[in-house]
Protein backbone atom coordinates (compact mmCIF):
# COMPACT_ATOMS: atom_id res chain seq x y z
CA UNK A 1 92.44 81.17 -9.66
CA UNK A 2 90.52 80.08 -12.78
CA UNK A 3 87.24 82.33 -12.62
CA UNK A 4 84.98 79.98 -14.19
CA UNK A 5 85.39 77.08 -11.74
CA UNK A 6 85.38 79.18 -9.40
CA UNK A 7 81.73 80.69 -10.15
CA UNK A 8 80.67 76.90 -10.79
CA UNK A 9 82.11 76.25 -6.74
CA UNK A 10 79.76 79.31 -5.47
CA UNK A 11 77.01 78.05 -8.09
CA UNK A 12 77.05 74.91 -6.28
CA UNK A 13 76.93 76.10 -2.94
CA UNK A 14 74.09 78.56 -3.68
CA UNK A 15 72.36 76.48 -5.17
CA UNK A 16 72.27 73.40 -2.87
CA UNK A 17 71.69 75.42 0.19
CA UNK A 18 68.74 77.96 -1.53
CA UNK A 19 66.09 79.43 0.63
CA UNK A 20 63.21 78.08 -1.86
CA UNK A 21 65.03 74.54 -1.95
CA UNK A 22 64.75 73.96 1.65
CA UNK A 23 61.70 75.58 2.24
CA UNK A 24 60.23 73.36 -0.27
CA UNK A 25 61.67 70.58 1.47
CA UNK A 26 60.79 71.25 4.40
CA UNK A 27 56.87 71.88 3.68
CA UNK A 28 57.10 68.45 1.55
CA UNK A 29 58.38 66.30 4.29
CA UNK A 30 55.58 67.80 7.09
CA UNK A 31 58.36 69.94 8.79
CA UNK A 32 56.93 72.95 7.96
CA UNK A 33 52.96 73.67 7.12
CA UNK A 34 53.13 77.38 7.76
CA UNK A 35 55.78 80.22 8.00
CA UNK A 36 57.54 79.98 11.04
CA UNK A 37 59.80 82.88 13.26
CA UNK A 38 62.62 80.25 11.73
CA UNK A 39 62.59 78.89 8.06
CA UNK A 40 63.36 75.04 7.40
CA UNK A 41 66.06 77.17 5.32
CA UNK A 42 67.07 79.45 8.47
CA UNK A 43 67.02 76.55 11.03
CA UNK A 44 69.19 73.91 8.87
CA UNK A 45 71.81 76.17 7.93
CA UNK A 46 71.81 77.31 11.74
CA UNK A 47 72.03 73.76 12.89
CA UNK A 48 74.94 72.71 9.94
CA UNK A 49 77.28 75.51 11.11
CA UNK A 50 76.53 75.30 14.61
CA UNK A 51 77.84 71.17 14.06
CA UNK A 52 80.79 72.42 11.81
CA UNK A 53 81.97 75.51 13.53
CA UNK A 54 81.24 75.15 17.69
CA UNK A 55 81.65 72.90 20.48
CA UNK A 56 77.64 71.55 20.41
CA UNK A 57 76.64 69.59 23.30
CA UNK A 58 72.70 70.87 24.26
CA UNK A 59 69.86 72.60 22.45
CA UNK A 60 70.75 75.86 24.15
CA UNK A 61 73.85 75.67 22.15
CA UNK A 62 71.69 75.65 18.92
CA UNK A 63 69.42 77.79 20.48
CA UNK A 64 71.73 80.96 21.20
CA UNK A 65 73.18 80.32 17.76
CA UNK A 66 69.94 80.68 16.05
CA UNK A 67 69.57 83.88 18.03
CA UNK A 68 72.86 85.41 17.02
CA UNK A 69 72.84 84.65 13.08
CA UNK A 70 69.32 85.08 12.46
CA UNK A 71 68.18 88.07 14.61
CA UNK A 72 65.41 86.66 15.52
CA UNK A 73 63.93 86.58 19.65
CA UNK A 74 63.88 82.81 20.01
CA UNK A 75 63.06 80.82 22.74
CA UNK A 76 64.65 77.71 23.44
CA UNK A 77 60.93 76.24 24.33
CA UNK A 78 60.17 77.35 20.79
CA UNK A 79 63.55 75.82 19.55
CA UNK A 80 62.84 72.69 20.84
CA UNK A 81 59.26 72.59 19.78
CA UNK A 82 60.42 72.60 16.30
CA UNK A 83 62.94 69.90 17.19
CA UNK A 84 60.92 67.95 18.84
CA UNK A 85 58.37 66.96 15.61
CA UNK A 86 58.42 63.45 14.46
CA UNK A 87 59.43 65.30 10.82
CA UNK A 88 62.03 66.85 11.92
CA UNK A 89 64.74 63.99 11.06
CA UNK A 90 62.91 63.07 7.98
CA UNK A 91 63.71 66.93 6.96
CA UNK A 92 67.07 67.10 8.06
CA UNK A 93 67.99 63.46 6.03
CA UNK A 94 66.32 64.75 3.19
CA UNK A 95 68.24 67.76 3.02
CA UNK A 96 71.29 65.93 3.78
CA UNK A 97 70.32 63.40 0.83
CA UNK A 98 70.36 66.39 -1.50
CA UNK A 99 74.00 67.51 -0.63
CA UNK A 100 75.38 64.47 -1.15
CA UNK A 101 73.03 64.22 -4.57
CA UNK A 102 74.43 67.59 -6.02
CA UNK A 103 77.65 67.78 -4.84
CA UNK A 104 79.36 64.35 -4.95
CA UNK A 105 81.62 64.11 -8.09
CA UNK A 106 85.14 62.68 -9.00
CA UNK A 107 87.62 64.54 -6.89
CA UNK A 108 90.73 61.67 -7.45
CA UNK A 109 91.13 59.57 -9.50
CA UNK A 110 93.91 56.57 -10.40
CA UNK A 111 96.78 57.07 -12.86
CA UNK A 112 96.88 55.41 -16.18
CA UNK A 113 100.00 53.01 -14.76
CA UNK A 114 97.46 51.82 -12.08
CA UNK A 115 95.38 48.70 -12.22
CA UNK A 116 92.77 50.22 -10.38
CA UNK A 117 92.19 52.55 -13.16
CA UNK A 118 89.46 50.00 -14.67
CA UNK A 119 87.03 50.94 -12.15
CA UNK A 120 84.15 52.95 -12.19
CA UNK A 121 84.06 53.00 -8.50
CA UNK A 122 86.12 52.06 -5.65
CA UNK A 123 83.64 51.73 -2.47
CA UNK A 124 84.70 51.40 0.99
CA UNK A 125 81.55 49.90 3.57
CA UNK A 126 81.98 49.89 7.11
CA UNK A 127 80.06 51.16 9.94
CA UNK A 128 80.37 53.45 13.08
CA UNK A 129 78.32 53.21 16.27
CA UNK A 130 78.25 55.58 19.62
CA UNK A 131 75.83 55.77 22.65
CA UNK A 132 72.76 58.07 22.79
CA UNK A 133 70.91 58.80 26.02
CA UNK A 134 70.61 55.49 27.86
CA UNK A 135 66.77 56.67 28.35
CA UNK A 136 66.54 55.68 24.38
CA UNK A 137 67.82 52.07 24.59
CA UNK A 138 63.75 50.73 23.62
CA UNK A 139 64.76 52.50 20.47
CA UNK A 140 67.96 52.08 19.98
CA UNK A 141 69.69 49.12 21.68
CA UNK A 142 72.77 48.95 22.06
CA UNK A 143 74.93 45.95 21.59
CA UNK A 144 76.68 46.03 25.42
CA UNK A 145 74.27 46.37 27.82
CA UNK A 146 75.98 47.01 30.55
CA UNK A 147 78.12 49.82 29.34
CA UNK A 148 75.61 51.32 26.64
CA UNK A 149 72.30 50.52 26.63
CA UNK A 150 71.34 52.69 24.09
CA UNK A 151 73.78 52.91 20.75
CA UNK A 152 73.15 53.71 16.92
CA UNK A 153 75.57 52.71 13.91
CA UNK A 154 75.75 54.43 11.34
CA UNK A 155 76.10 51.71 7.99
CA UNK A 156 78.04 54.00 5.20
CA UNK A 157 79.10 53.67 1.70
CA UNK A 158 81.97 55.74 0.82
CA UNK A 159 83.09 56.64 -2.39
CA UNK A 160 86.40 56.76 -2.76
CA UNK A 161 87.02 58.43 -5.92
CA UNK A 162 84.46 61.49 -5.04
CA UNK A 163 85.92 61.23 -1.62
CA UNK A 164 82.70 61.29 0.15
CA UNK A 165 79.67 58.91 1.80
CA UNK A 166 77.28 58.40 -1.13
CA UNK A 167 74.92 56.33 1.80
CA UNK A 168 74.12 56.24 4.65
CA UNK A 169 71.64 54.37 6.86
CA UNK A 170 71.19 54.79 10.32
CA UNK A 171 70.03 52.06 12.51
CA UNK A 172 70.12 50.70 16.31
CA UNK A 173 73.42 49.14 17.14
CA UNK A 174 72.09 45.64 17.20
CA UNK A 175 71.45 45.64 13.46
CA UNK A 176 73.73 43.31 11.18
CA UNK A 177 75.84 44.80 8.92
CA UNK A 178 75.79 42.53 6.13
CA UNK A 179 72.03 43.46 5.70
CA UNK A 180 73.60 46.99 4.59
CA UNK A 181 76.09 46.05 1.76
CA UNK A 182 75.34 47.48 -1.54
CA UNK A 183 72.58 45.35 -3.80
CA UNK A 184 75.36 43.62 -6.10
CA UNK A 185 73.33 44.77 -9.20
CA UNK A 186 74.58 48.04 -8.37
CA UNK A 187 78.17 47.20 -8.49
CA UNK A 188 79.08 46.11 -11.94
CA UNK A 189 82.74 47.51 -13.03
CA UNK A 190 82.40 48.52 -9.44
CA UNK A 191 85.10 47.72 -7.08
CA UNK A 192 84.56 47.59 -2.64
CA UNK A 193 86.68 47.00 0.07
CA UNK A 194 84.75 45.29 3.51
CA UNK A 195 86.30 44.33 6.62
CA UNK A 196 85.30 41.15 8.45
CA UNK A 197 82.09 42.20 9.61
CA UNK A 198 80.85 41.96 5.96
CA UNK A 199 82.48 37.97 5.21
CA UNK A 200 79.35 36.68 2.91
CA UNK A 201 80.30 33.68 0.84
CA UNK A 202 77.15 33.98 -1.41
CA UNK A 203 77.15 37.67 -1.51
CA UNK A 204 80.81 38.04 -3.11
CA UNK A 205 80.10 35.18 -5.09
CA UNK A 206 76.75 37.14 -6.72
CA UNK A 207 79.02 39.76 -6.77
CA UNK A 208 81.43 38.31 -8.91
CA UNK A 209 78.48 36.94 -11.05
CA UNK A 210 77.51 40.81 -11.74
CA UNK A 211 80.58 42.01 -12.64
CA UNK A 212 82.07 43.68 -9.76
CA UNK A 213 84.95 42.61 -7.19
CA UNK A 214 85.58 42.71 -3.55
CA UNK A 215 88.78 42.91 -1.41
CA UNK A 216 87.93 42.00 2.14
CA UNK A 217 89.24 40.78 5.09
CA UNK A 218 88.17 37.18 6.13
CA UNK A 219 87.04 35.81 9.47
CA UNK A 220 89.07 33.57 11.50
CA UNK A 221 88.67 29.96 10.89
CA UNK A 222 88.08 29.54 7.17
CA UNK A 223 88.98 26.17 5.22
CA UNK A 224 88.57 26.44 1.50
CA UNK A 225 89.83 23.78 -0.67
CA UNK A 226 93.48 24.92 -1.86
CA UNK A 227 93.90 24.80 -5.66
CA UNK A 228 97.08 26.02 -6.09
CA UNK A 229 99.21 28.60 -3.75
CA UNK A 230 102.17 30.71 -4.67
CA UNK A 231 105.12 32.75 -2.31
CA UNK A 232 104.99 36.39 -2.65
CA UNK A 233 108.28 35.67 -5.48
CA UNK A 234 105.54 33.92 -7.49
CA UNK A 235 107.34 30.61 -6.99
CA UNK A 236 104.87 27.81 -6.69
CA UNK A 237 104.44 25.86 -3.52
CA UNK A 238 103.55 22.56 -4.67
CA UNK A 239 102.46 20.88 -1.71
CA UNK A 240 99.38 22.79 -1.49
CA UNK A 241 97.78 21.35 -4.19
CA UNK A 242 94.00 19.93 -3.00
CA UNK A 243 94.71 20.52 0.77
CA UNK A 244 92.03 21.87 3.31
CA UNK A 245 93.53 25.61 4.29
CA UNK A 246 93.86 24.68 7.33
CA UNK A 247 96.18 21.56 6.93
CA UNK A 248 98.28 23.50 5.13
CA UNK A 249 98.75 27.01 6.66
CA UNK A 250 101.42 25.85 9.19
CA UNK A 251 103.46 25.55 6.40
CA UNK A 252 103.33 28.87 4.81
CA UNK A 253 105.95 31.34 4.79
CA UNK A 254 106.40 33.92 8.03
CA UNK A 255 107.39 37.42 7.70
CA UNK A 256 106.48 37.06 3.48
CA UNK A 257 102.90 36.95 2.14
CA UNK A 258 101.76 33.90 0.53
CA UNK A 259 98.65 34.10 -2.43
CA UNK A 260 96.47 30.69 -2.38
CA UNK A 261 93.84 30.10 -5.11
CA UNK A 262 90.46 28.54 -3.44
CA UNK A 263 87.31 27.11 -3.91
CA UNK A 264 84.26 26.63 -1.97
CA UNK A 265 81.35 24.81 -2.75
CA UNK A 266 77.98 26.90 -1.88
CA UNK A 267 74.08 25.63 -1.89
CA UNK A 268 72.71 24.99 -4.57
CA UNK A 269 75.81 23.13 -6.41
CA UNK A 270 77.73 26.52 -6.82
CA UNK A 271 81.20 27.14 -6.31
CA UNK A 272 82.88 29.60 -5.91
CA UNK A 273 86.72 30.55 -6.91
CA UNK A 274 88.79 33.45 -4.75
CA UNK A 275 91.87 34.45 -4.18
CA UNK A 276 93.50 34.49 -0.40
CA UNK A 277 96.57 36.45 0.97
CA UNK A 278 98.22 35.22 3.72
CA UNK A 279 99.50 38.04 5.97
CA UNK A 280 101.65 36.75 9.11
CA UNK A 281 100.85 38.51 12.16
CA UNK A 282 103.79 38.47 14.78
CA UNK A 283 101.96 39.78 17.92
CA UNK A 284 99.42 37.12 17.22
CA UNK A 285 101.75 34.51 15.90
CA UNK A 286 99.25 33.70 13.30
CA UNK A 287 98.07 34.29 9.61
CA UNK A 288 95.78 37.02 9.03
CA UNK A 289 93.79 36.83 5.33
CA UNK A 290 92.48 38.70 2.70
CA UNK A 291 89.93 37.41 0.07
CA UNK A 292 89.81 38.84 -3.49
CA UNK A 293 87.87 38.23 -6.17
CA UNK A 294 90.32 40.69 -8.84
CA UNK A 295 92.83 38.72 -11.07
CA UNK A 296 95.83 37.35 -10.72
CA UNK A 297 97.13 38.01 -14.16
CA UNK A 298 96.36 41.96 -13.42
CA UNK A 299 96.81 42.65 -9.79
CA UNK A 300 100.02 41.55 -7.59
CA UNK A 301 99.76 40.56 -3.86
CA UNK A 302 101.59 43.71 -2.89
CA UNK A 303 98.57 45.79 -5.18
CA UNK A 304 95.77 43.71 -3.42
CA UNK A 305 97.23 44.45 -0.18
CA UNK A 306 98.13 48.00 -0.39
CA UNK A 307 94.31 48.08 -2.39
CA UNK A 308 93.06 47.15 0.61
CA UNK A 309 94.99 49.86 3.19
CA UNK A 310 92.85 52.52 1.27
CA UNK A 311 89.82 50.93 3.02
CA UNK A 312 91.24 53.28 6.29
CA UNK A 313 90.26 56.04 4.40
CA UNK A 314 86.81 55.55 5.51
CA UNK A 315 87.94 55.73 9.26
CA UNK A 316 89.55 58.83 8.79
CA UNK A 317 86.33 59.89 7.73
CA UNK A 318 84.42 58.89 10.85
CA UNK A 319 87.27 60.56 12.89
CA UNK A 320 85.66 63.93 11.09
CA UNK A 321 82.47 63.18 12.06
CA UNK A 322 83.16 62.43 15.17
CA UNK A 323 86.44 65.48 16.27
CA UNK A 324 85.33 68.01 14.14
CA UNK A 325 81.17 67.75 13.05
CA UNK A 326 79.40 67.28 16.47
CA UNK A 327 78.93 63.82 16.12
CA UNK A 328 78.44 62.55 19.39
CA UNK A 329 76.00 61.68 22.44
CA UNK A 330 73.58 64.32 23.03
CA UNK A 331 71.67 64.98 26.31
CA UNK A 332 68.23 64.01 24.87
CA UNK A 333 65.56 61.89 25.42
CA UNK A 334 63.75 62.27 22.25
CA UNK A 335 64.49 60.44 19.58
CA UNK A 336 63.62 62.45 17.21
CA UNK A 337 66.00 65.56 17.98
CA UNK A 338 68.84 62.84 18.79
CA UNK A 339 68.69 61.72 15.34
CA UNK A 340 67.89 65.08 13.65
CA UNK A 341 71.28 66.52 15.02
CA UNK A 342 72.90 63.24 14.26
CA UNK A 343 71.91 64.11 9.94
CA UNK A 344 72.90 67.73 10.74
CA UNK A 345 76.12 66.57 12.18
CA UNK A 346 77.11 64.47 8.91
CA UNK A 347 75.54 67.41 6.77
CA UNK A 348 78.19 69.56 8.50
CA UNK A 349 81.15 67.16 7.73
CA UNK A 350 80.26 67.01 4.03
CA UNK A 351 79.71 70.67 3.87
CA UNK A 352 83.81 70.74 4.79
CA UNK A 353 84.58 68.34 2.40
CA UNK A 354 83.26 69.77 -0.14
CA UNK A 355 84.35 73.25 0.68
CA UNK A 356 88.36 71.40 0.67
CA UNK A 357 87.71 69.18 -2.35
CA UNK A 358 86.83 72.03 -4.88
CA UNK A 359 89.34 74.62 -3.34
CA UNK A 360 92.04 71.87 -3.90
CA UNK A 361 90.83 72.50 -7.89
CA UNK A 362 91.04 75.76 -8.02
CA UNK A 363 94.62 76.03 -5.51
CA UNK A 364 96.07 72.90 -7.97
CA UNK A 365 97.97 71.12 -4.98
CA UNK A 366 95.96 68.96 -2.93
CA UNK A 367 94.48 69.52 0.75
CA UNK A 368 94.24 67.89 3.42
CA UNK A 369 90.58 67.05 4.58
CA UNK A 370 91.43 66.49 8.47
CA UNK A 371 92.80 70.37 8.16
CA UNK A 372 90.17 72.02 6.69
CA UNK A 373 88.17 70.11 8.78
CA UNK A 374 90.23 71.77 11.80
CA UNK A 375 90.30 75.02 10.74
CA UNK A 376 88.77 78.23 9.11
CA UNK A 377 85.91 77.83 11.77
CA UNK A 378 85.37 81.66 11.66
CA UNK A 379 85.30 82.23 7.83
CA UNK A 380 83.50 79.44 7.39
CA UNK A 381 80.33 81.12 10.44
CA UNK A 382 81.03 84.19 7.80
CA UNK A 383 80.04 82.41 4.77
CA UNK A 384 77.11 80.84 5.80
CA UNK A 385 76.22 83.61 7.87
CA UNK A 386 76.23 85.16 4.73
CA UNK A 387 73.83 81.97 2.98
CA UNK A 388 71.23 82.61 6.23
CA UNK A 389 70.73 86.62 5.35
CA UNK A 390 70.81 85.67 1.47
CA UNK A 391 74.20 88.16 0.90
CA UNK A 392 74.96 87.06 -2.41
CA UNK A 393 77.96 89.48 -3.37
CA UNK A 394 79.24 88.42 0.38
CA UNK A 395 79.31 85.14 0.03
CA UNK A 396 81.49 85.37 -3.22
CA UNK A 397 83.69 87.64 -1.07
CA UNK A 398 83.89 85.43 1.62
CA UNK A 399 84.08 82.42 -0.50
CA UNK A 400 87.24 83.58 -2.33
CA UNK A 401 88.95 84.35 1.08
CA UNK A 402 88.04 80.99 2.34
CA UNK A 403 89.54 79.44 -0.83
CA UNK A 404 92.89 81.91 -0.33
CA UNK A 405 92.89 80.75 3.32
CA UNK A 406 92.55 76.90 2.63
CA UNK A 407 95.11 76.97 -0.17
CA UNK A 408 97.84 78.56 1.83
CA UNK A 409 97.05 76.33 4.90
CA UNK A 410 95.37 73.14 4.86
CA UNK A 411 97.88 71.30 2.44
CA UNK A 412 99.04 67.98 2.73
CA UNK A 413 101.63 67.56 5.45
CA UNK A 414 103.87 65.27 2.72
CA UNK A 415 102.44 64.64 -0.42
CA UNK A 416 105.90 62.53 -1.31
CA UNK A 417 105.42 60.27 1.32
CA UNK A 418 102.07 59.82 0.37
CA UNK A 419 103.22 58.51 -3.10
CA UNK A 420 105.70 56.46 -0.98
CA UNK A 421 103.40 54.85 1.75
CA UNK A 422 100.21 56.68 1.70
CA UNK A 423 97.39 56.65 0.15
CA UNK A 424 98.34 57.82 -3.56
CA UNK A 425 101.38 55.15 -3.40
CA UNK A 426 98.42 53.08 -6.30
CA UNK A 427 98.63 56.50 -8.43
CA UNK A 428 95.50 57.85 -6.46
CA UNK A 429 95.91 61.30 -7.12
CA UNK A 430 93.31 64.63 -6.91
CA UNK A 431 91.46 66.24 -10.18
CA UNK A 432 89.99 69.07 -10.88
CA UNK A 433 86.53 69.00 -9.25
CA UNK A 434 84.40 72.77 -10.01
């Protein structure tokens, strides 16, 4: 174990989760005016490893938690009071806000060989919503009445080269995505990957104007004009040539994909140039598409389209949140605790990732995040057990043991079939991160 990235790993975790950093924060954002029987500190490292380490489902979950790792007497009308303050989720996102701030960095990156090497970033958008306490629907409607009233999504940015959410914005499930995409300013030598909720003409074609590209999966029903349209051999399919897409996609090829250069003319005189990949879809007996705005000189239909499968890693992400941080319906009525322990949830999921992405650094093989996310529940109470009483020569102890731990048992099930079909099959592979 290389000692200096390792004391850079502990440096980072100290210093992100320090008593006078999130006391400060917590007087700043109104949480806290006075000293409390539980510090801002005390309470959201209470309320992180109650999300990452135990079945949560009430307050008197939190509550008996708080009681066992702090010592202190208590109550859960006390508990909840604290809960309860309109500043209480404004703390808890700030503090979550600063994780992400300090400890996102590079964790994988793309091999030389790889195309995708040019970019700065790769970003994944999508969004995740789940019911709250139907009492809540005037503040959070949901989208299905019937079933559940009351719903929030959760509108994330991923970043797929750090491996974690770099934003997130929570809203009531009846906002629109597309009002959550990245400003395309921010996206030069940037590269993101949308599904079909996010289809904007004009946005990818600003995009594009920036600088940046998109891969993303298009809605059913679009007619571009065809320019020109290739098989999958590069052999050109000359009857194409100035066709409506729809005219012409009963007579692309089945069971191959098919690239199609297209234009579409926007407001204000613009147009705007894409690429298409024609997918055939034999349970629906129809063409599903992807729309690209990378070149065809650099990228092949097979590297747009497996390009594109990383996009799941984002829903692998969610299925952390959701199995393995807490994040879920909680029996309350007040919408500020429901979306305090919504932030503490996601602060909870981050603090495994980035316990797994810099003990994959210091181990040298990588890890996998669903494991770590699984396991070392009672180490991991230890260490910040540790953080709470401010034990700094335990929490190096602990720390090291934790890293020993995930090393010898939270490594990727096949790494070689990865390369084959998974997600380093584009020369995505992990870096050292401390």
């Amino acid at each position: 174990m290389n000692q200096r990235q390792f004391n850079m790993f502990s440096r980072k975790l100290n210093d992100a989760l320090a008593p006078e950093i999130l006391d400060t924060l917590g007087k700043q954002t109104g949480f806290c005016q006075r000293q409390r029987l539980l510090s801002p500190h005390q309470l959201f490292l209470c309320l992180v490893t109650t999300m990452a380490c135990e079945k949560t489902e009430t307050i008197a979950d939190i509550q008996r938690r708080c009681v066992e790792w702090t010592q202190q007497d208590m109550t859960y009308r006390a508990l909840y009071a604290q809960l309860s303050k309109e500043a209480f989720p404004i703390f808890l996102r700030q503090a979550l806000s600063q994780l992400l701030r300090q400890w996102i960095a590079p964790s994988q990156a793309f091999a030389q060989h790889s195309p995708y090497r040019r970019f700065t970033r790769v970003l994944i958008q999508d969004g995740s919503s789940f019911a709250v306490h139907n009492d809540l629907s005037t503040v959070y409607p949901g989208r299905f009445n019937a079933v559940n009233p009351a719903a929030v999504e959760l509108h994330v940015t991923m970043d797929l080269l750090a491996d974690q959410p770099c934003k997130i914005v929570l809203t009531p499930d009846t906002a629109s995505e597309r009002d959550y995409l990245p400003p395309v300013e921010s996206l030069k030598s940037d590269l993101i990957l949308v599904d079909r909720g996010y289809f904007d003409l004009d946005w990818f074609a600003r995009l594009s104007e920036a600088g940046g590209h998109c891969i993303a999966r298009c809605l059913n029903g679009v007619n571009p004009t065809v320019e020109q349209a290739w098989s999958e051999s590069g052999r050109q399919l000359r009857f194409a040539k100035g066709s409506q897409l729809k005219d012409i996609e009963h007579k692309l090829l089945k069971r191959k994909r098919t690239e199609v250069q297209v234009r579409w003319q926007l407001p204000g005189k613009r147009t705007f140039r894409a690429r298409l990949i024609a997918c055939w879809n034999p349970e629906e007996q129809r063409h599903s598409w992807l729309l690209t705005t990378l070149p065809r000189e650099d990228f092949s239909v097979a590297e747009v389209s497996d390009g594109y499968r990383l996009r799941w890693q984002l829903e692998l992400l969610f299925k952390e949140w959701k199995s393995y941080a807490n994040l879920h319906r909680f029996n309350t009525v007040n919408p500020a605790i429901a979306e305090g322990l919504i932030w503490a949830s996601i602060a909870a999921a981050v603090l495994k990732r980035f316990l797994c992405l810099n003990t994959q650094a210091l181990v040298g093989h990588a890890l996998s995040t669903r494991r770590v996310a699984m396991c070392a529940a009672s180490t991991i109470t230890q260490l910040m057990g540790h953080l709470i009483a401010q034990r700094p020569q335990a929490v190096r102890a602990t720390l090291r043991q934790l890293v020993e731990f995930l090393g010898n048992y939270a490594r990727r099930a096949n790494p070689k079939r990865d390369r084959k079909t998974g997600r380093a099959m584009l020369g995505l592979e992990a870096i050292g991160y401390a």
